[in-house]
Protein backbone atom coordinates (compact mmCIF):
# COMPACT_ATOMS: atom_id res chain seq x y z
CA UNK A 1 2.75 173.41 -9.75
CA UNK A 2 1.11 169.42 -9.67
CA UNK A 3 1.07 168.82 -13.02
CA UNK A 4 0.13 165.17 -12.59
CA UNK A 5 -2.71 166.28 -9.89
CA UNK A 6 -3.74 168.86 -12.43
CA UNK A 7 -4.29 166.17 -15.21
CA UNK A 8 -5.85 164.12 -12.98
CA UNK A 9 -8.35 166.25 -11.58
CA UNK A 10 -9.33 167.06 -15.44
CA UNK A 11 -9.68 163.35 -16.49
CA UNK A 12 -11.84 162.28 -13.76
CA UNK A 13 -14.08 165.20 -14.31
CA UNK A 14 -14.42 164.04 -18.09
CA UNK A 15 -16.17 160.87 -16.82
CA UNK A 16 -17.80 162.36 -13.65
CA UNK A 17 -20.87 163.72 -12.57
CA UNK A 18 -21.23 166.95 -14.26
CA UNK A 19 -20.27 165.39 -17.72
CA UNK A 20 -22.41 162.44 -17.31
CA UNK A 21 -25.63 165.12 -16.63
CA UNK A 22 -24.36 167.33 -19.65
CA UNK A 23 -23.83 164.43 -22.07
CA UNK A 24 -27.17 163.48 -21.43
CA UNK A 25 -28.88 167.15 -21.92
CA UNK A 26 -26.86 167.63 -24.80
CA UNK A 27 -28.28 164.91 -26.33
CA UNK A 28 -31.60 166.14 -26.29
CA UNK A 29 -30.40 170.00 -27.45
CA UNK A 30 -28.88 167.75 -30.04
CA UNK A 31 -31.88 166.07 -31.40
CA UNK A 32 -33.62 169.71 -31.46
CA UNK A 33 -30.70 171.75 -33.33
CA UNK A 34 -28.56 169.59 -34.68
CA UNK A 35 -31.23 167.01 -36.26
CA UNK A 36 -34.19 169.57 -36.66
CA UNK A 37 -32.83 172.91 -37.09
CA UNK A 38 -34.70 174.07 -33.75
CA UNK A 39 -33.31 176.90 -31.63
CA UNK A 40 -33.77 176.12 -27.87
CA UNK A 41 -31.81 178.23 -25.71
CA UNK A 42 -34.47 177.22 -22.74
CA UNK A 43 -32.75 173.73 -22.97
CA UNK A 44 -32.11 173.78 -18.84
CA UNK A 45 -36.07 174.12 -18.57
CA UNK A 46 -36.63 170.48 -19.51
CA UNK A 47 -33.53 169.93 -17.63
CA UNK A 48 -35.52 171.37 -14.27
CA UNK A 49 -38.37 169.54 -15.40
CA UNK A 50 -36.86 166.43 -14.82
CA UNK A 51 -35.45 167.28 -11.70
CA UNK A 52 -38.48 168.42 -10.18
CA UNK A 53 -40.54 165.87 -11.35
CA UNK A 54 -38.53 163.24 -9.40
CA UNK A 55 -38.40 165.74 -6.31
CA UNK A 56 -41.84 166.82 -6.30
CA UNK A 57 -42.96 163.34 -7.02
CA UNK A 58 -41.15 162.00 -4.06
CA UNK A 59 -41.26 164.32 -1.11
CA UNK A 60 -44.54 166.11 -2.18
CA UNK A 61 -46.88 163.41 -3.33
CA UNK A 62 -45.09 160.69 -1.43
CA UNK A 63 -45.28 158.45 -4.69
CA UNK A 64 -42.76 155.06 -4.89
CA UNK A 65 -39.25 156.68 -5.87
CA UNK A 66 -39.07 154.66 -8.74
CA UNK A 67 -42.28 156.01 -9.98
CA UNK A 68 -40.67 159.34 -9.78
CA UNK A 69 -38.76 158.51 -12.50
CA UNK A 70 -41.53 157.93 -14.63
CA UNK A 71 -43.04 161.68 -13.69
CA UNK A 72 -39.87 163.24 -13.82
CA UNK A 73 -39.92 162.61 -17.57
CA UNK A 74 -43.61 162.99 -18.15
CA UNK A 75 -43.39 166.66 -16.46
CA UNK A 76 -40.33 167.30 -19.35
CA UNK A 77 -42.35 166.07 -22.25
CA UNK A 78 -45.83 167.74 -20.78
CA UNK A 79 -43.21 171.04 -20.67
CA UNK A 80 -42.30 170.59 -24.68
CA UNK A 81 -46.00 169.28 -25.55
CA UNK A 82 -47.00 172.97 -23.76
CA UNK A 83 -44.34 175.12 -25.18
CA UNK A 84 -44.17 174.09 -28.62
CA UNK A 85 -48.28 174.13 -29.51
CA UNK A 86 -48.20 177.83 -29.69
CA UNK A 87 -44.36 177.88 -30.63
CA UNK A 88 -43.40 175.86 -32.83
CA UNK A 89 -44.56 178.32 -35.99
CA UNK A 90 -42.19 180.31 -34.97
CA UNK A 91 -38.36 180.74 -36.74
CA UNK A 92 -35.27 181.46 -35.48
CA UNK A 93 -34.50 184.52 -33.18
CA UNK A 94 -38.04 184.36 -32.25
CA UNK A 95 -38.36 180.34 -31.44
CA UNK A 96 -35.00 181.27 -29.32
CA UNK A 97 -36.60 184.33 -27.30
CA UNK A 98 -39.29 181.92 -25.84
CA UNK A 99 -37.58 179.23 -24.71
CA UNK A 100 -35.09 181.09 -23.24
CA UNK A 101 -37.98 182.94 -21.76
CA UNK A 102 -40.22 180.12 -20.93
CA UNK A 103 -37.33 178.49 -18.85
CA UNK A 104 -36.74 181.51 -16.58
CA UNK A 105 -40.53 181.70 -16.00
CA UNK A 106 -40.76 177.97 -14.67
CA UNK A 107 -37.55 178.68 -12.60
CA UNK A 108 -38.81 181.88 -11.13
CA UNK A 109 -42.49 180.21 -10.50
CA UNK A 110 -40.84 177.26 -8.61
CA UNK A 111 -38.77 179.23 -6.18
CA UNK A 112 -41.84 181.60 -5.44
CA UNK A 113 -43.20 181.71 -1.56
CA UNK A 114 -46.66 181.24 -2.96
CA UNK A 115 -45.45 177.01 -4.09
CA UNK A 116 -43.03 176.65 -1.57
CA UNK A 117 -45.23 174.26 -0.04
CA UNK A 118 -45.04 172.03 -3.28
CA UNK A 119 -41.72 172.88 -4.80
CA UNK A 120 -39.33 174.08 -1.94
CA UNK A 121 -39.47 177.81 -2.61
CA UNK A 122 -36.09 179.39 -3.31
CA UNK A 123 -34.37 176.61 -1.13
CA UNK A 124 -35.18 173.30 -3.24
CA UNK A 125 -36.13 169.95 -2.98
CA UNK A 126 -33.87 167.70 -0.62
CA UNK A 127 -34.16 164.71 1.34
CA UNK A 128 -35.59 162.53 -1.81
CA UNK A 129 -32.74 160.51 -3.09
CA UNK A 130 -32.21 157.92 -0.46
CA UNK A 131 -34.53 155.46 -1.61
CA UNK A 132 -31.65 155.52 -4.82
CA UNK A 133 -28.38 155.69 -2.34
CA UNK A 134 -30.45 152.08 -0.25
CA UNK A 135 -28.79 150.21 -3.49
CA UNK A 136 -24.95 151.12 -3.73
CA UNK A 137 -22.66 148.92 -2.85
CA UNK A 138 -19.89 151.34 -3.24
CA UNK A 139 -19.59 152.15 0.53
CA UNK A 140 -16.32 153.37 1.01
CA UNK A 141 -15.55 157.07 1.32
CA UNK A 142 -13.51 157.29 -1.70
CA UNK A 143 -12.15 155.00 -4.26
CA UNK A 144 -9.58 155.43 -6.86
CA UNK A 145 -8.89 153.86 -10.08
CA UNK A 146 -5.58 154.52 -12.13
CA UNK A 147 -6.14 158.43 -12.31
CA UNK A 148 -9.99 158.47 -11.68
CA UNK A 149 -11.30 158.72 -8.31
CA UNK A 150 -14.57 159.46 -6.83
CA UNK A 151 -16.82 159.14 -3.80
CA UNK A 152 -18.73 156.10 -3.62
CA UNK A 153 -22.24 157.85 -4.44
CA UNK A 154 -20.68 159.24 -7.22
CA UNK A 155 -19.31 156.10 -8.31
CA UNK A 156 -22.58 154.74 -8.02
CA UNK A 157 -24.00 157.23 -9.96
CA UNK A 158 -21.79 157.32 -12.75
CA UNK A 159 -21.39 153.20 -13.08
CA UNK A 160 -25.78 153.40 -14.09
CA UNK A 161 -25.20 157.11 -16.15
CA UNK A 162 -22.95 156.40 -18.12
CA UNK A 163 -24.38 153.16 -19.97
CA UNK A 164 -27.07 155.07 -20.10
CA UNK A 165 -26.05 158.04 -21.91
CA UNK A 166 -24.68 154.81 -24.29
CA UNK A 167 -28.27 153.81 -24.68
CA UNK A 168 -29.82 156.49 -25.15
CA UNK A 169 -26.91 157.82 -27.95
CA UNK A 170 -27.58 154.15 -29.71
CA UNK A 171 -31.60 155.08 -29.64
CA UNK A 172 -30.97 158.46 -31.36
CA UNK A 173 -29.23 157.17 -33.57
CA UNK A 174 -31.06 154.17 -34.72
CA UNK A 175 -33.70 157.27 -34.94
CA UNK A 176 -32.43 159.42 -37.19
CA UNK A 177 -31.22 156.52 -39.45
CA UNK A 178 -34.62 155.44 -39.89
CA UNK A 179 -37.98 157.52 -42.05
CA UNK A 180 -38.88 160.08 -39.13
CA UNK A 181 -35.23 160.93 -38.73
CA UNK A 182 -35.03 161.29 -41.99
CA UNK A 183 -37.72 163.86 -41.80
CA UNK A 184 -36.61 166.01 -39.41
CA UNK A 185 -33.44 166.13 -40.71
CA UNK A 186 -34.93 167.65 -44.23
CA UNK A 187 -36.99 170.03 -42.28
CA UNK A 188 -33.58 171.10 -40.52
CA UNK A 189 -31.99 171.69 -44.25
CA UNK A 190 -35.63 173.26 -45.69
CA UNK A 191 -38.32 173.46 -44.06
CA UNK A 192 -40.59 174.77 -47.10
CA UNK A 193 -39.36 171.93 -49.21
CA UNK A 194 -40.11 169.22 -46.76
CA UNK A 195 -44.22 170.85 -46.65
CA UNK A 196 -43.81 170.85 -50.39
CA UNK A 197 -43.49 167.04 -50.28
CA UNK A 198 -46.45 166.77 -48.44
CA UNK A 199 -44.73 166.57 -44.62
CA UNK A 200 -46.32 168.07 -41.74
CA UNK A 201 -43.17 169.84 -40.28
CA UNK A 202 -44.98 170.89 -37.47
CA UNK A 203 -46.18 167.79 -36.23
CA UNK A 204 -42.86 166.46 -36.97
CA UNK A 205 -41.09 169.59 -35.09
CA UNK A 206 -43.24 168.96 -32.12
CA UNK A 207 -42.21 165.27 -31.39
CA UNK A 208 -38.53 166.34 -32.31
CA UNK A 209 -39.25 168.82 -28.93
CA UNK A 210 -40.28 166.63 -26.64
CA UNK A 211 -38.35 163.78 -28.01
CA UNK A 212 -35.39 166.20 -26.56
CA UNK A 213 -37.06 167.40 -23.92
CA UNK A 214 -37.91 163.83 -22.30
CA UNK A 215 -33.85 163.27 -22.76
CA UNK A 216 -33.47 166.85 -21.19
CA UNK A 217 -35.49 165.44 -18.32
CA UNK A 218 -33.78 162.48 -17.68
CA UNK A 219 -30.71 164.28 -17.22
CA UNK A 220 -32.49 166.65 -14.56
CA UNK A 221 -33.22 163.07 -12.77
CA UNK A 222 -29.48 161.97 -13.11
CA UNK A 223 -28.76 165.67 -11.93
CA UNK A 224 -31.08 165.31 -9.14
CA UNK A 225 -30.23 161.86 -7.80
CA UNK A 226 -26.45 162.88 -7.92
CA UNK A 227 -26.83 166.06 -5.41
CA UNK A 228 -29.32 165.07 -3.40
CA UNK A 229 -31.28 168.30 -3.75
CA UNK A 230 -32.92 170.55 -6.73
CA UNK A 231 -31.75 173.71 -6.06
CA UNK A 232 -34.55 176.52 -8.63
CA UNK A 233 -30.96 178.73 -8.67
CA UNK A 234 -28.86 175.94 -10.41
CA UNK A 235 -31.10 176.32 -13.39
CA UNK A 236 -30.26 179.79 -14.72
CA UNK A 237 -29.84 180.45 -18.36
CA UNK A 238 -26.08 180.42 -18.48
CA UNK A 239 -26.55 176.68 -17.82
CA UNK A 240 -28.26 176.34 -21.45
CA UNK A 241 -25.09 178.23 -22.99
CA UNK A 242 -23.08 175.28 -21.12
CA UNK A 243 -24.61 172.89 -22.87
CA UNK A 244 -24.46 175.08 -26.27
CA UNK A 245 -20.84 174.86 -25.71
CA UNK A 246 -20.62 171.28 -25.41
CA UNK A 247 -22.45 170.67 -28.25
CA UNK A 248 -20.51 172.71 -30.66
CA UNK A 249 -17.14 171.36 -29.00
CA UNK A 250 -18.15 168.39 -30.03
CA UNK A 251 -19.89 169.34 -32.94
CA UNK A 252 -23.41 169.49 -34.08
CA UNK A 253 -25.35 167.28 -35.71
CA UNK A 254 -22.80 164.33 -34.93
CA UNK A 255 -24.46 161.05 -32.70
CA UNK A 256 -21.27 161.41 -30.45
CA UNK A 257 -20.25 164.53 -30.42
CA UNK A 258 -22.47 165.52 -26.98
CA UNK A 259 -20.47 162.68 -25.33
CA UNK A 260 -17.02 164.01 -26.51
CA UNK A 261 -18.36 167.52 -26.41
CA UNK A 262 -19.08 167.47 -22.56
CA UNK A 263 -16.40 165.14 -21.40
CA UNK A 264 -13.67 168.05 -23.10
CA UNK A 265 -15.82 171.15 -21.96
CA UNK A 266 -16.06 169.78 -17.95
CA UNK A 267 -11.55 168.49 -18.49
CA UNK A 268 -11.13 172.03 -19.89
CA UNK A 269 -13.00 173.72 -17.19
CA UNK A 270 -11.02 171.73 -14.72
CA UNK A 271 -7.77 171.95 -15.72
CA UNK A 272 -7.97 175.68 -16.61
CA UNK A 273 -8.72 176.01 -12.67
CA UNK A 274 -5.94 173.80 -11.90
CA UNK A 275 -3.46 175.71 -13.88
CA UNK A 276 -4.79 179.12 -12.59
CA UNK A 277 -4.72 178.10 -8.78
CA UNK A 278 -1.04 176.82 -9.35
CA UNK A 279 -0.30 179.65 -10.71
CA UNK A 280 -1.55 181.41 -8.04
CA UNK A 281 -0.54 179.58 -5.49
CA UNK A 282 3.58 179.63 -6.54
CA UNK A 283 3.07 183.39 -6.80
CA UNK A 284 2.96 184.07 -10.62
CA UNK A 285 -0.63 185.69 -10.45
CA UNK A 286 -0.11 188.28 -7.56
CA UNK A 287 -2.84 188.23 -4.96
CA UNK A 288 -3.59 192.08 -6.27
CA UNK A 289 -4.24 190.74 -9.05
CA UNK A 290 -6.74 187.93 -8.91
CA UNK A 291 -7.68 186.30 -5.89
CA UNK A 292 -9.51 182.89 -5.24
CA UNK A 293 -13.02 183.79 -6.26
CA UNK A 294 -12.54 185.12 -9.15
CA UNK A 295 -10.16 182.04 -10.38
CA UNK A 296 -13.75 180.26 -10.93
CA UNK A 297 -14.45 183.35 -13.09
CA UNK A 298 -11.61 184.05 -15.24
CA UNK A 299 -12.01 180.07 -16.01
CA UNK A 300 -15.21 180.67 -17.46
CA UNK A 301 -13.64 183.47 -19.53
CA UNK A 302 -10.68 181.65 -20.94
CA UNK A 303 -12.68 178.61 -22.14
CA UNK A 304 -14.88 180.82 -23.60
CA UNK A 305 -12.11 182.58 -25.46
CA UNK A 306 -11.13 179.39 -26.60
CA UNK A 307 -14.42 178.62 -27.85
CA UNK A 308 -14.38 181.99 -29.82
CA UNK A 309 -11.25 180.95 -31.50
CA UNK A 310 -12.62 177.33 -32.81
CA UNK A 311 -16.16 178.95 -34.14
CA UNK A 312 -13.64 180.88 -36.18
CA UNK A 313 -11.18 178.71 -37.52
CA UNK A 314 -13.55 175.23 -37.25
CA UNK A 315 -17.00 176.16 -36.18
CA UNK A 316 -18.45 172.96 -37.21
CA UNK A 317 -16.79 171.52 -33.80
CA UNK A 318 -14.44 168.82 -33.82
CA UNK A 319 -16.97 165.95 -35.78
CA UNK A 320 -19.46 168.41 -37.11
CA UNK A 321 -19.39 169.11 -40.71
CA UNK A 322 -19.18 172.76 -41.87
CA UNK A 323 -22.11 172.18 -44.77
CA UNK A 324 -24.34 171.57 -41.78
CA UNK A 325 -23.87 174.32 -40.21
CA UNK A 326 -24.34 176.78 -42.80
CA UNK A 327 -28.07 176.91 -42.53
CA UNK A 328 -30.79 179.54 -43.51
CA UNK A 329 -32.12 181.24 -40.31
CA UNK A 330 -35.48 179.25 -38.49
């Protein structure tokens, strides 16, 4: 078994793509659970929002690509501004049920025949993200760095992501330092005592939304931009519980914990695959057994497990605090 190609693989997933998109989603799912106490489990929605937006905005309107950056976050925060009027009154279990639900309606409405003309149908958007591509000067196939390497898009990709995902962690945080963060933070720890003092938590719960749904969004774009394509499939609800993962790896409520959250849930992912294919490879998992497919499965399953075991021995994530998360139900 490669152990060094094993390691390697892992680290240069941590500051990839994928992690790059989920530290910037997990942001927003951050701002609406871990500063506000809301229960999204529709998070991807905003997500697809974003995605779309740029897409849509691109190859259906034929608007400026750059524009389509702009309406790939308006379509996220029009999502939250429509989902949490008639929500938002809502606590707990129930808040949770219709997000969930409101997600799988906008991905089952966008990959209908009836808007294929407008949103692709069940095979996507493509063909929009060369306009982006016109400005990398990364043009070799592949480029490697100590024990990073990626494709030049990629590269590209992640070199304007990442500082990004810095900015926008510095914003939320100057945020939540300041009155309104403040706020929603006392809302998260009692809502009836924050009303008592004369706050309008609802108001206050519905910028919190689409203050995380807007970040949601831009990660759709960064998603969007780095495939070339929005595929309605890729936005299933098992891609919220990814990003529920992340978070409480890294641990709720914390400014960096989405960062350090995704990069160890996408090095995990990887190197559990590594180790799994080596093992299967050299003979040690029989072919009877488990074959290549379901590798990509089981991987899934033992991260998971290991999730299980840290929500029982520390499941306020690695720089969460466990006072935080022992919260009355919304």
């Amino acid at each position: 078994m490669n152990w060094s190609s094993i390691f390697q693989q892992a680290i240069s997933q941590a500051f990839g793509l994928n992690s790059m998109v989920f530290a910037m989603a997990t942001i927003g799912l951050n701002v609406h659970f871990g500063y506000t106490g809301l229960l999204n489990f529709g998070h991807i929605g905003f997500v697809a929002m974003g995605g779309y937006g740029l897409g849509m905005a691109i190859t259906t309107f034929g608007l400026n690509p750059y524009l389509g950056l702009l309406v790939g976050i308006v379509y996220a925060l029009l999502f939250a501004l429509i989902l949490g009027v008639p929500t938002l009154r809502l606590r707990g279990d129930y808040l949770a049920i219709v997000t969930i639900a409101a997600s799988e309606v906008f991905r089952i409405v966008v990959r209908s025949t009836t808007l294929a003309p407008w949103t692709g149908g069940n095979t996507g958007i493509t063909a929009f993200a060369g306009p982006f591509y016109e400005l990398n000067p990364f043009t070799e196939r592949l480029y490697s760095f100590g024990p990073f390497f990626y494709t030049g898009p990629n590269l590209f990709l992640i070199t304007i992501g990442w500082p990004l995902v810095i900015l926008v962690t510095l914003g939320v945080w100057q945020l939540m330092r300041s009155p309104w963060g403040r706020v929603v933070k006392a809302i998260r720890e009692d809502e009836d005592a924050a009303r008592a003092l004369g706050k309008n938590a609802y108001w206050y719960k519905l910028q919190s939304l689409m203050l995380g749904g807007g970040i949601g969004g831009l990660a759709g774009i960064l998603l969007a931009i780095g495939n070339s394509t929005v595929q309605p499939d890729y936005f299933v609800p098992v891609q919220t519980f990814f990003l529920w993962a992340a978070l409480i790896l890294g641990g709720v409520g914390r400014i960096w914990s989405p960062i350090v959250g995704s990069m160890l849930f996408w090095a995990l992912l990887t190197m559990t695959d590594g180790v799994m294919r080596g093992l299967q490879s050299t003979g040690a998992i029989p072919s009877w057994l488990m074959d290549g497919p379901q590798v990509g499965q089981v991987r899934f399953m033992l991260v998971g497990l290991g999730l299980a075991i840290l929500m029982v021995y520390r499941p306020q994530g690695i720089f969460g605090s466990r006072e935080e998360m022992m919260l009355d139900a919304r």
